[in-house]
PDB file of N, CA and C in Angstrom:
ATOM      1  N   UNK A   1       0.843  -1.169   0.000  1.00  0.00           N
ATOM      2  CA  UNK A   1       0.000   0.000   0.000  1.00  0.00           C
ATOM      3  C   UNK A   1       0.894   1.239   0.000  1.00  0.00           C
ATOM      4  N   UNK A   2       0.688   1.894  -0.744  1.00  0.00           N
ATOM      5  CA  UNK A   2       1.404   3.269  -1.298  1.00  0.00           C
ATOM      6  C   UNK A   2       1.111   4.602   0.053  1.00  0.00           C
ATOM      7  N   UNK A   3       2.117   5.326   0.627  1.00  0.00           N
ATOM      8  CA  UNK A   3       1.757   5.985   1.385  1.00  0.00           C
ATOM      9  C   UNK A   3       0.141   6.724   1.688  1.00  0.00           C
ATOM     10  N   UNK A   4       0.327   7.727   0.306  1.00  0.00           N
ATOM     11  CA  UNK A   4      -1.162   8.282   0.401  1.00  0.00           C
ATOM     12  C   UNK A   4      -2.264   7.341   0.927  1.00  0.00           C
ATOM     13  N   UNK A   5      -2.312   6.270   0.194  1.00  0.00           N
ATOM     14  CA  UNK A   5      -3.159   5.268   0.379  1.00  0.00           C
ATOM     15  C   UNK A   5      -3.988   4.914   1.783  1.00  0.00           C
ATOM     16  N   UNK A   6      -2.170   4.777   2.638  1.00  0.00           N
ATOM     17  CA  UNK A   6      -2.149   3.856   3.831  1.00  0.00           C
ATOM     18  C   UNK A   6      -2.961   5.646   4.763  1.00  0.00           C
ATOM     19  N   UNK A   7      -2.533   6.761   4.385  1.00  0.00           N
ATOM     20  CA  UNK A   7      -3.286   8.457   4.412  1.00  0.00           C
ATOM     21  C   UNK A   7      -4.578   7.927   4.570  1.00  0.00           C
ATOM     22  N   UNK A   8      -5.135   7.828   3.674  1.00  0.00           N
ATOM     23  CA  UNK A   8      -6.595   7.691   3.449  1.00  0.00           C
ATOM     24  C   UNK A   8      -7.341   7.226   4.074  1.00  0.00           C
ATOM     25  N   UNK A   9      -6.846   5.502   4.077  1.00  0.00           N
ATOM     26  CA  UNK A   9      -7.452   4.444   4.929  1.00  0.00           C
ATOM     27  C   UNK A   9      -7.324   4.508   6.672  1.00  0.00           C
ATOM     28  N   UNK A  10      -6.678   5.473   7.129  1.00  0.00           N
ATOM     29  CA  UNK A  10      -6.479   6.052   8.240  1.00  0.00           C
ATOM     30  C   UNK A  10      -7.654   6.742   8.669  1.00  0.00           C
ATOM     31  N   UNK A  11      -7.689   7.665   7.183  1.00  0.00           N
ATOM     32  CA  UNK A  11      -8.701   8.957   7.918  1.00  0.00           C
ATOM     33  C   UNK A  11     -10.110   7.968   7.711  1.00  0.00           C
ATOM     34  N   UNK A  12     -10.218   7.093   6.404  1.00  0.00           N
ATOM     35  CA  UNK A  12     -11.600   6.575   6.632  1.00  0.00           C
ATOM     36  C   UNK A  12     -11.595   5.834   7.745  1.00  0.00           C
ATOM     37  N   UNK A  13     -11.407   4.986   8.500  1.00  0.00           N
ATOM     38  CA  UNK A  13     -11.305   4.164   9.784  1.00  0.00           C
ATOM     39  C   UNK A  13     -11.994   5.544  11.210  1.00  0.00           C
ATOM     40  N   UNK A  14     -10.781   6.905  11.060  1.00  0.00           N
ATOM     41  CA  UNK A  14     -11.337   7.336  12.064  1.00  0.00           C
ATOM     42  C   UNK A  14     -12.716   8.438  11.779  1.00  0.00           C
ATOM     43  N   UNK A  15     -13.165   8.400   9.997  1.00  0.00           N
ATOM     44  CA  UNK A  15     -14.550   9.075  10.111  1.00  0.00           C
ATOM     45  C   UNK A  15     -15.370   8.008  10.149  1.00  0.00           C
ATOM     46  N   UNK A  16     -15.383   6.503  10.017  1.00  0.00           N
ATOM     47  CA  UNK A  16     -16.240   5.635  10.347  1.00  0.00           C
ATOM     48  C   UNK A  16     -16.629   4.946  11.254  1.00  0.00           C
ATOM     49  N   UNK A  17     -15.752   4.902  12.546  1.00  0.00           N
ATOM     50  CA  UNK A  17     -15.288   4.246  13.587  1.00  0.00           C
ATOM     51  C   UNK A  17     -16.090   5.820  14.478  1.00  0.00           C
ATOM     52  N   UNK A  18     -15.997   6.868  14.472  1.00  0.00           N
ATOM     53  CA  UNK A  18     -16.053   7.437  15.302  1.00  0.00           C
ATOM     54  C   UNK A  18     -17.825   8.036  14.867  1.00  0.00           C
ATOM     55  N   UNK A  19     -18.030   8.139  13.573  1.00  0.00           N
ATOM     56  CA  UNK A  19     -19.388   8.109  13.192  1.00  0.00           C
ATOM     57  C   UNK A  19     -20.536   6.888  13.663  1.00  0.00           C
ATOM     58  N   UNK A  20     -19.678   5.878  14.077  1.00  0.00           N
ATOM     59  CA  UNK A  20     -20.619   4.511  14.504  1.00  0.00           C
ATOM     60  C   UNK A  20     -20.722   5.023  15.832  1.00  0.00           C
ATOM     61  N   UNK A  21     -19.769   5.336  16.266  1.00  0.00           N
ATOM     62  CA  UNK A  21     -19.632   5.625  18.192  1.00  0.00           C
ATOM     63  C   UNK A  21     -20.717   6.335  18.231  1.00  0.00           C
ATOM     64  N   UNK A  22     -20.740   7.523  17.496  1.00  0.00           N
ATOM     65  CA  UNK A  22     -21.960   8.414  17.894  1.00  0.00           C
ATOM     66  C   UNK A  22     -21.673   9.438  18.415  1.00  0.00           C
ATOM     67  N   UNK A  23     -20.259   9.640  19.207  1.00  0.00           N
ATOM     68  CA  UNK A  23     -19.585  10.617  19.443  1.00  0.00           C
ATOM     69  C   UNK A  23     -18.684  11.414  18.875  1.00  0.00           C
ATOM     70  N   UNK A  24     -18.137  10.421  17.205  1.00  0.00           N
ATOM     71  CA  UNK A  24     -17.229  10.941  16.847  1.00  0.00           C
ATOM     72  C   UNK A  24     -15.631  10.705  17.320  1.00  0.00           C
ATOM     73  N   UNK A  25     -15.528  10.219  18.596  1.00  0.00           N
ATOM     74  CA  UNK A  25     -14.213   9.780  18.423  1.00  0.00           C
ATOM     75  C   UNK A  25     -14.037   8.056  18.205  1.00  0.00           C
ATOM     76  N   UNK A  26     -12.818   7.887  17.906  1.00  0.00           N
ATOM     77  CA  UNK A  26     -12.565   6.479  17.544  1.00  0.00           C
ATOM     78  C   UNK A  26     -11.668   5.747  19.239  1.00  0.00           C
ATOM     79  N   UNK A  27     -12.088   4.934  19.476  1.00  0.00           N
ATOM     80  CA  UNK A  27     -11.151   4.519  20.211  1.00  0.00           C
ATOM     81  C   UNK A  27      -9.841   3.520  20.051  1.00  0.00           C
ATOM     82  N   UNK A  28      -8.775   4.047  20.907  1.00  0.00           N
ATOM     83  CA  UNK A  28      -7.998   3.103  20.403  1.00  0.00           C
ATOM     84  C   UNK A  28      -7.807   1.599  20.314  1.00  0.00           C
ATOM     85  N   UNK A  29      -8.624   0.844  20.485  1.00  0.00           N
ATOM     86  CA  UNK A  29      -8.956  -0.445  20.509  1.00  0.00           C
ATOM     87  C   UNK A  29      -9.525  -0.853  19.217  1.00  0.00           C
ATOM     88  N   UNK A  30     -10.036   0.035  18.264  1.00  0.00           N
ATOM     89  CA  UNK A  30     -10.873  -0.192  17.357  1.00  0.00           C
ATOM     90  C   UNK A  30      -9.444   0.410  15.818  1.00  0.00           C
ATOM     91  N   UNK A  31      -8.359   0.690  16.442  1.00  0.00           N
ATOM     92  CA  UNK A  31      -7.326   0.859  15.535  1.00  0.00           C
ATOM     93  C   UNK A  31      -6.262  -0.340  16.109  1.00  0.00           C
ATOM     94  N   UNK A  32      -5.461  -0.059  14.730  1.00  0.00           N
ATOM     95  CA  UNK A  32      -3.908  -1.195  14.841  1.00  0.00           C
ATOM     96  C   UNK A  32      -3.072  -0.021  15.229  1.00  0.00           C
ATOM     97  N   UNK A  33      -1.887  -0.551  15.780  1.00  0.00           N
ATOM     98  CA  UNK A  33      -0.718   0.340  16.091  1.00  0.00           C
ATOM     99  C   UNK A  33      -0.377   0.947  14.792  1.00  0.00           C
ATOM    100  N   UNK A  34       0.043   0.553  13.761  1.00  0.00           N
ATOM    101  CA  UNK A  34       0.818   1.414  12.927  1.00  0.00           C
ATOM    102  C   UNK A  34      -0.570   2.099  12.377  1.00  0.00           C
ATOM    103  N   UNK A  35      -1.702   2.211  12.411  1.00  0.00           N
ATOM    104  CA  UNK A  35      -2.481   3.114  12.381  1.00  0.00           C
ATOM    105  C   UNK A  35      -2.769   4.462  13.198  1.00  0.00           C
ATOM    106  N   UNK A  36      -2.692   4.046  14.756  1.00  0.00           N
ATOM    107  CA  UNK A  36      -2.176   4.531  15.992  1.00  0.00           C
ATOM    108  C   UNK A  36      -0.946   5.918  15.355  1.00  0.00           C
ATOM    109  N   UNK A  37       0.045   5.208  15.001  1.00  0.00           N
ATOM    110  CA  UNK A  37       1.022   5.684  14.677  1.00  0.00           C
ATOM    111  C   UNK A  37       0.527   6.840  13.753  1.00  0.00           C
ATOM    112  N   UNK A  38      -0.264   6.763  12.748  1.00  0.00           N
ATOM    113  CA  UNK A  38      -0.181   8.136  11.697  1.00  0.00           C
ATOM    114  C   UNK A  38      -0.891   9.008  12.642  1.00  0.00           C
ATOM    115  N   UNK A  39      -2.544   8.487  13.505  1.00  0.00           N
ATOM    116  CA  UNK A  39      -3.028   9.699  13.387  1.00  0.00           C
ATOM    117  C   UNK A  39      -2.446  10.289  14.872  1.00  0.00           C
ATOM    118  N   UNK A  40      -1.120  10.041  15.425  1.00  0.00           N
ATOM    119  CA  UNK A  40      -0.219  10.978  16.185  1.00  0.00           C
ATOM    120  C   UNK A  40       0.291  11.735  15.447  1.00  0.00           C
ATOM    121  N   UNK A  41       0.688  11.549  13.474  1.00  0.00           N
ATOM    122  CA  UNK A  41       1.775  12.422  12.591  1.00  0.00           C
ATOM    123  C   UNK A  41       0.187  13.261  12.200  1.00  0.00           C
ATOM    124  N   UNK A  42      -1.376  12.707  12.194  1.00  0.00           N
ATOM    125  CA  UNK A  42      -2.644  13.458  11.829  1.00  0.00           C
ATOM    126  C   UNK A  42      -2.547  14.993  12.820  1.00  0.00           C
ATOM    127  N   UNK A  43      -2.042  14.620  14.134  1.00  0.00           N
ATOM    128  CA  UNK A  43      -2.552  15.596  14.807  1.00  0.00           C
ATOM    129  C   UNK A  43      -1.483  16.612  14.639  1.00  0.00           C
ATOM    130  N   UNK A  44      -0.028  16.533  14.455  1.00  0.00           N
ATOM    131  CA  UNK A  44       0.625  17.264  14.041  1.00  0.00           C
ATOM    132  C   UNK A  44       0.854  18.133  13.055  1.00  0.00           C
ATOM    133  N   UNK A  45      -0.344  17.674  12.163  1.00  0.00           N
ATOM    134  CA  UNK A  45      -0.708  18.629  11.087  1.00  0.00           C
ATOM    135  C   UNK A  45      -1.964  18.999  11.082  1.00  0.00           C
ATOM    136  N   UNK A  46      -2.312  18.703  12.545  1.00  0.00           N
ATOM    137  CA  UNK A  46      -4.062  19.125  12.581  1.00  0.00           C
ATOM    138  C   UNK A  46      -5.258  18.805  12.089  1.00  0.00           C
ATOM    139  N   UNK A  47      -4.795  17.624  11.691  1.00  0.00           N
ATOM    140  CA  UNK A  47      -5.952  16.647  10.768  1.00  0.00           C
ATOM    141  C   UNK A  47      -6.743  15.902  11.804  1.00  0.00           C
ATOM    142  N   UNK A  48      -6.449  15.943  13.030  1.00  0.00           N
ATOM    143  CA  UNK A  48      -6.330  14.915  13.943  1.00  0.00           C
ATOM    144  C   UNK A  48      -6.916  15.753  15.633  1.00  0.00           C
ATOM    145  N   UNK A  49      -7.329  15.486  16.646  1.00  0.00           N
ATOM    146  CA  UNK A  49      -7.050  15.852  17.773  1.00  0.00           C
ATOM    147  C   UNK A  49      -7.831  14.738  18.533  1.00  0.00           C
ATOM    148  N   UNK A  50      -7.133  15.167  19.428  1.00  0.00           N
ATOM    149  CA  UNK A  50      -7.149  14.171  20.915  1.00  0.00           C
ATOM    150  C   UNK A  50      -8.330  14.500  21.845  1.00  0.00           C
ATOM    151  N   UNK A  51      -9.258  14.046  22.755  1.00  0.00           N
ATOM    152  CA  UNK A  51      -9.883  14.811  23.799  1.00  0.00           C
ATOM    153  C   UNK A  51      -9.151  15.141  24.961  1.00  0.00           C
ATOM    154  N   UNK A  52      -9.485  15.997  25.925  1.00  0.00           N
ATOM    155  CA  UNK A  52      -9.231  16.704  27.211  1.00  0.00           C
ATOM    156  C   UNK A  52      -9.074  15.415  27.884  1.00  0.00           C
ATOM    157  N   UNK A  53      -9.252  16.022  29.202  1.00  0.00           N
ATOM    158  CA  UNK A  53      -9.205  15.452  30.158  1.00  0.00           C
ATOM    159  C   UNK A  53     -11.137  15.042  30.706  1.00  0.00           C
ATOM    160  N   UNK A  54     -11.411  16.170  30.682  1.00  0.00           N
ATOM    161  CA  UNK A  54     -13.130  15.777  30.553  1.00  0.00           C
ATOM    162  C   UNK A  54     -13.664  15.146  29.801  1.00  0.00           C
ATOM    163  N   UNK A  55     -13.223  14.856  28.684  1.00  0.00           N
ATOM    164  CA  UNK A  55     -13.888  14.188  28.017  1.00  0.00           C
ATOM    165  C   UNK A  55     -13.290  13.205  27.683  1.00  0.00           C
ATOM    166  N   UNK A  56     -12.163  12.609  28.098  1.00  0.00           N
ATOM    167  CA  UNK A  56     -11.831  11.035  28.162  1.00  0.00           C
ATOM    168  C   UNK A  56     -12.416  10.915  29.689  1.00  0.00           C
ATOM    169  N   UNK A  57     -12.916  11.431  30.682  1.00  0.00           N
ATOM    170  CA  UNK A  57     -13.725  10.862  31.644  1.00  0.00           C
ATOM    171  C   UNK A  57     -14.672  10.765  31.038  1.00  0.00           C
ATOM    172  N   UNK A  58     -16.368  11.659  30.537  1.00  0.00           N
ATOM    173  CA  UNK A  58     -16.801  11.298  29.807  1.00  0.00           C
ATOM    174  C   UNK A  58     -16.970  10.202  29.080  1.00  0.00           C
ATOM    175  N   UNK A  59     -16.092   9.717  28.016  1.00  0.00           N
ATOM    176  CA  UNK A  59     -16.320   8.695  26.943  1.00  0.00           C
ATOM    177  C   UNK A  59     -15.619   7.542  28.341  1.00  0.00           C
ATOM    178  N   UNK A  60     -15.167   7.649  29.373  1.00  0.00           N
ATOM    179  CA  UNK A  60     -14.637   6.340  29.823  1.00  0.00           C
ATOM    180  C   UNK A  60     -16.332   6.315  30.842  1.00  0.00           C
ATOM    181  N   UNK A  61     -16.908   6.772  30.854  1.00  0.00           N
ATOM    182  CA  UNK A  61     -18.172   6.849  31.600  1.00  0.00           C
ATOM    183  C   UNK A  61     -19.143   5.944  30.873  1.00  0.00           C
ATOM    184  N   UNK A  62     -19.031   6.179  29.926  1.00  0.00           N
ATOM    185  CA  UNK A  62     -20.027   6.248  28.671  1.00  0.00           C
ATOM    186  C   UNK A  62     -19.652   4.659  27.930  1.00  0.00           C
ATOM    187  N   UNK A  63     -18.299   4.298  27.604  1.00  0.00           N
ATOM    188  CA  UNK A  63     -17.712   3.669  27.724  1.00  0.00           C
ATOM    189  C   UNK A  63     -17.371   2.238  28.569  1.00  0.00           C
ATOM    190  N   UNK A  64     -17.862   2.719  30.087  1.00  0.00           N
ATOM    191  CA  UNK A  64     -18.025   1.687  31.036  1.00  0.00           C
ATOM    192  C   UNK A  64     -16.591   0.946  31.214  1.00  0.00           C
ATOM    193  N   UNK A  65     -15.458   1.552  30.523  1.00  0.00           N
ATOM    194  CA  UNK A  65     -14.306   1.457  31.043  1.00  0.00           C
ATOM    195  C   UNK A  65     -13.154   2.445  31.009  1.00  0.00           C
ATOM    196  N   UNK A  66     -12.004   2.310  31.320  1.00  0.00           N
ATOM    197  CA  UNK A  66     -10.992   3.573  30.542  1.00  0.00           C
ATOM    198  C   UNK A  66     -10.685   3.446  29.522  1.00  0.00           C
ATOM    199  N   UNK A  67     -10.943   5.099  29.338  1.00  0.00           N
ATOM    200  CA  UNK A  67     -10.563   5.204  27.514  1.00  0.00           C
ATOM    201  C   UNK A  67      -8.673   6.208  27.992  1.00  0.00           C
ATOM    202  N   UNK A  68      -7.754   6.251  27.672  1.00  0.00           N
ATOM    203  CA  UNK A  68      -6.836   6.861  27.592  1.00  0.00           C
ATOM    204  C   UNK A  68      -6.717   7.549  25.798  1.00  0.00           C
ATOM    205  N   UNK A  69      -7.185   6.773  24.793  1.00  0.00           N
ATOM    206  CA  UNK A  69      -6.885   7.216  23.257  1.00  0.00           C
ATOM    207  C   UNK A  69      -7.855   7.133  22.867  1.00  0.00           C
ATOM    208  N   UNK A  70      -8.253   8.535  22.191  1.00  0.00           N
ATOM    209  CA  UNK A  70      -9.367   8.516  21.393  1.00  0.00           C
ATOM    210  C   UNK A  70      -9.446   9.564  20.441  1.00  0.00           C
ATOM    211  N   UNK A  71      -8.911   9.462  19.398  1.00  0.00           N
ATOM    212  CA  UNK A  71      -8.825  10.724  18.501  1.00  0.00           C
ATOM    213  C   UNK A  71      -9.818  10.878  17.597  1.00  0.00           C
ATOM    214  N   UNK A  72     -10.198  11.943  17.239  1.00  0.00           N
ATOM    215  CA  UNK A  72     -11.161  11.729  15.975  1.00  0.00           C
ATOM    216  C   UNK A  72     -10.603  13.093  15.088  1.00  0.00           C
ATOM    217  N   UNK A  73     -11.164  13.175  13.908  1.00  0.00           N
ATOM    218  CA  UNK A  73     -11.022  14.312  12.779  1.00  0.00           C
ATOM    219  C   UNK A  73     -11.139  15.090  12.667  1.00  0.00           C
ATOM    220  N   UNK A  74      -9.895  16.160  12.816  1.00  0.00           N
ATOM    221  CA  UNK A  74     -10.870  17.618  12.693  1.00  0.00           C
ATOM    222  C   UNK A  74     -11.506  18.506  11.548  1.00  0.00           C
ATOM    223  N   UNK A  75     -12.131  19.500  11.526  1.00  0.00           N
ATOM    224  CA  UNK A  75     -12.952  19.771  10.322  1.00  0.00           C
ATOM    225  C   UNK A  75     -11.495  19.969   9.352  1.00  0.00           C
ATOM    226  N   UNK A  76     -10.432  20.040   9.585  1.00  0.00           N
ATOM    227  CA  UNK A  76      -9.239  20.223   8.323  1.00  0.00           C
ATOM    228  C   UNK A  76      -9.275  18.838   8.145  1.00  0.00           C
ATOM    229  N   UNK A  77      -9.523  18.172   8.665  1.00  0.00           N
ATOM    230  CA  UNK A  77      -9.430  16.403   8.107  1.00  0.00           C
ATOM    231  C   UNK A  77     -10.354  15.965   7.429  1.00  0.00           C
ATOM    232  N   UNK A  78     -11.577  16.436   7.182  1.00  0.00           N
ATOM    233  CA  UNK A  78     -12.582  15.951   6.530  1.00  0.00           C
ATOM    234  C   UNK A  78     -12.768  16.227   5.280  1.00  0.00           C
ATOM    235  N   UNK A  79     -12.164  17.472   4.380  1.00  0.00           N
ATOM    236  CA  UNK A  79     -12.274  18.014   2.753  1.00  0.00           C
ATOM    237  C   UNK A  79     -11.422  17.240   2.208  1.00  0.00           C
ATOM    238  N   UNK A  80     -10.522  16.565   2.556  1.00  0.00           N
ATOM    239  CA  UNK A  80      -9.687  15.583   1.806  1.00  0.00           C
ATOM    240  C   UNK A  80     -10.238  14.291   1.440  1.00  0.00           C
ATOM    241  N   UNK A  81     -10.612  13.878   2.195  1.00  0.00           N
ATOM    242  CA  UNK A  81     -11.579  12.690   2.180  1.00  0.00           C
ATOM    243  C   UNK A  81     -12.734  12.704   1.289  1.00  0.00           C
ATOM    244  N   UNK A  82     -13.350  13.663   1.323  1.00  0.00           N
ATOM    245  CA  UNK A  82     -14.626  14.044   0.332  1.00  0.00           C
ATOM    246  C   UNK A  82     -14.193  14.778  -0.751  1.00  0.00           C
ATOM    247  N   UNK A  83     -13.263  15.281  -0.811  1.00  0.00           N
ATOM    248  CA  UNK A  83     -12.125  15.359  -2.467  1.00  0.00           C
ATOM    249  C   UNK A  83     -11.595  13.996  -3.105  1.00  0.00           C
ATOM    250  N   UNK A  84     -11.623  13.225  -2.531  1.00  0.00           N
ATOM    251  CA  UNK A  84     -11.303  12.388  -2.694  1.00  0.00           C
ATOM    252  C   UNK A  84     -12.591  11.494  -3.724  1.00  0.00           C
ATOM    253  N   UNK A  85     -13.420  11.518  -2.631  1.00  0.00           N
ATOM    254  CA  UNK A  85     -14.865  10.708  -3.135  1.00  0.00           C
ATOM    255  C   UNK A  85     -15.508  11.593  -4.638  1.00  0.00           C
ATOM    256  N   UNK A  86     -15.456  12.897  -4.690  1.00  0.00           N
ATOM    257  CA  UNK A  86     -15.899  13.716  -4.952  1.00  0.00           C
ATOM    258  C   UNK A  86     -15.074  13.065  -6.841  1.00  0.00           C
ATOM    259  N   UNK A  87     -14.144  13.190  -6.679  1.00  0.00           N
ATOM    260  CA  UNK A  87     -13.225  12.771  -8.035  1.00  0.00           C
ATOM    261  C   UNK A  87     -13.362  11.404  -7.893  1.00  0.00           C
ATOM    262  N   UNK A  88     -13.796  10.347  -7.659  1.00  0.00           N
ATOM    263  CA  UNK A  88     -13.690   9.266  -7.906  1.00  0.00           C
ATOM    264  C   UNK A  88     -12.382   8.430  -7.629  1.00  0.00           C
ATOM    265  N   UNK A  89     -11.724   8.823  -6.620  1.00  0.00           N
ATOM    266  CA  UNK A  89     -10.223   7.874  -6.658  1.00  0.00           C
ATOM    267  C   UNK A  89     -10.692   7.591  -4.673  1.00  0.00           C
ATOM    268  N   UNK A  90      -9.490   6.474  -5.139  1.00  0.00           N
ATOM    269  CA  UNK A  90      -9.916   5.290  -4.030  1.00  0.00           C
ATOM    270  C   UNK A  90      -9.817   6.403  -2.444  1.00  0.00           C
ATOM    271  N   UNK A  91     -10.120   5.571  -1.638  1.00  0.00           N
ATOM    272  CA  UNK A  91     -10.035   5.810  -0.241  1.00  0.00           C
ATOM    273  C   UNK A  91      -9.612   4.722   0.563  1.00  0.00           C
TER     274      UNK A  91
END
């Protein structure tokens, strides 16, 4: 899988994973490590963010256990993805 690619399939995992939750974030249980791995390089370019501190109590409430990782997409993460769909090339 070609970088961009392995890009893509990242961001779809955390707009689908976190769209099922209902909350929007993904938890880390529901990713692989070297997935793990990009969307830490996501948040560094702001594609990406983490919750607080309130709101990993929250989702660990909600949750019914501890959540420590839970990132989901930020609105700069989402026009790529739907540029994507939008032209017809893979995701």
């Amino acid at each position: 899988m070609r970088g961009w690619e392995r890009t893509l399939s990242v961001r779809e995992a955390l707009c689908e994973r976190g769209q099922a939750a209902g909350h929007g974030w993904t938890l880390g249980v529901e990713l692989l490590q070297p997935h793990q791995q990009h969307v830490n390089a996501f948040e560094n370019q702001g594609l990406a963010e983490f919750p607080g501190l309130e709101d990993l109590a929250e989702l660990s409430a909600l949750e019914g256990r501890r959540v420590r990782w839970a990132p989901c997409l930020t609105p700069c993460g989402h026009p790529l993805r739907q540029r994507h769909l939008e032209r017809g090339l893979p995701i």
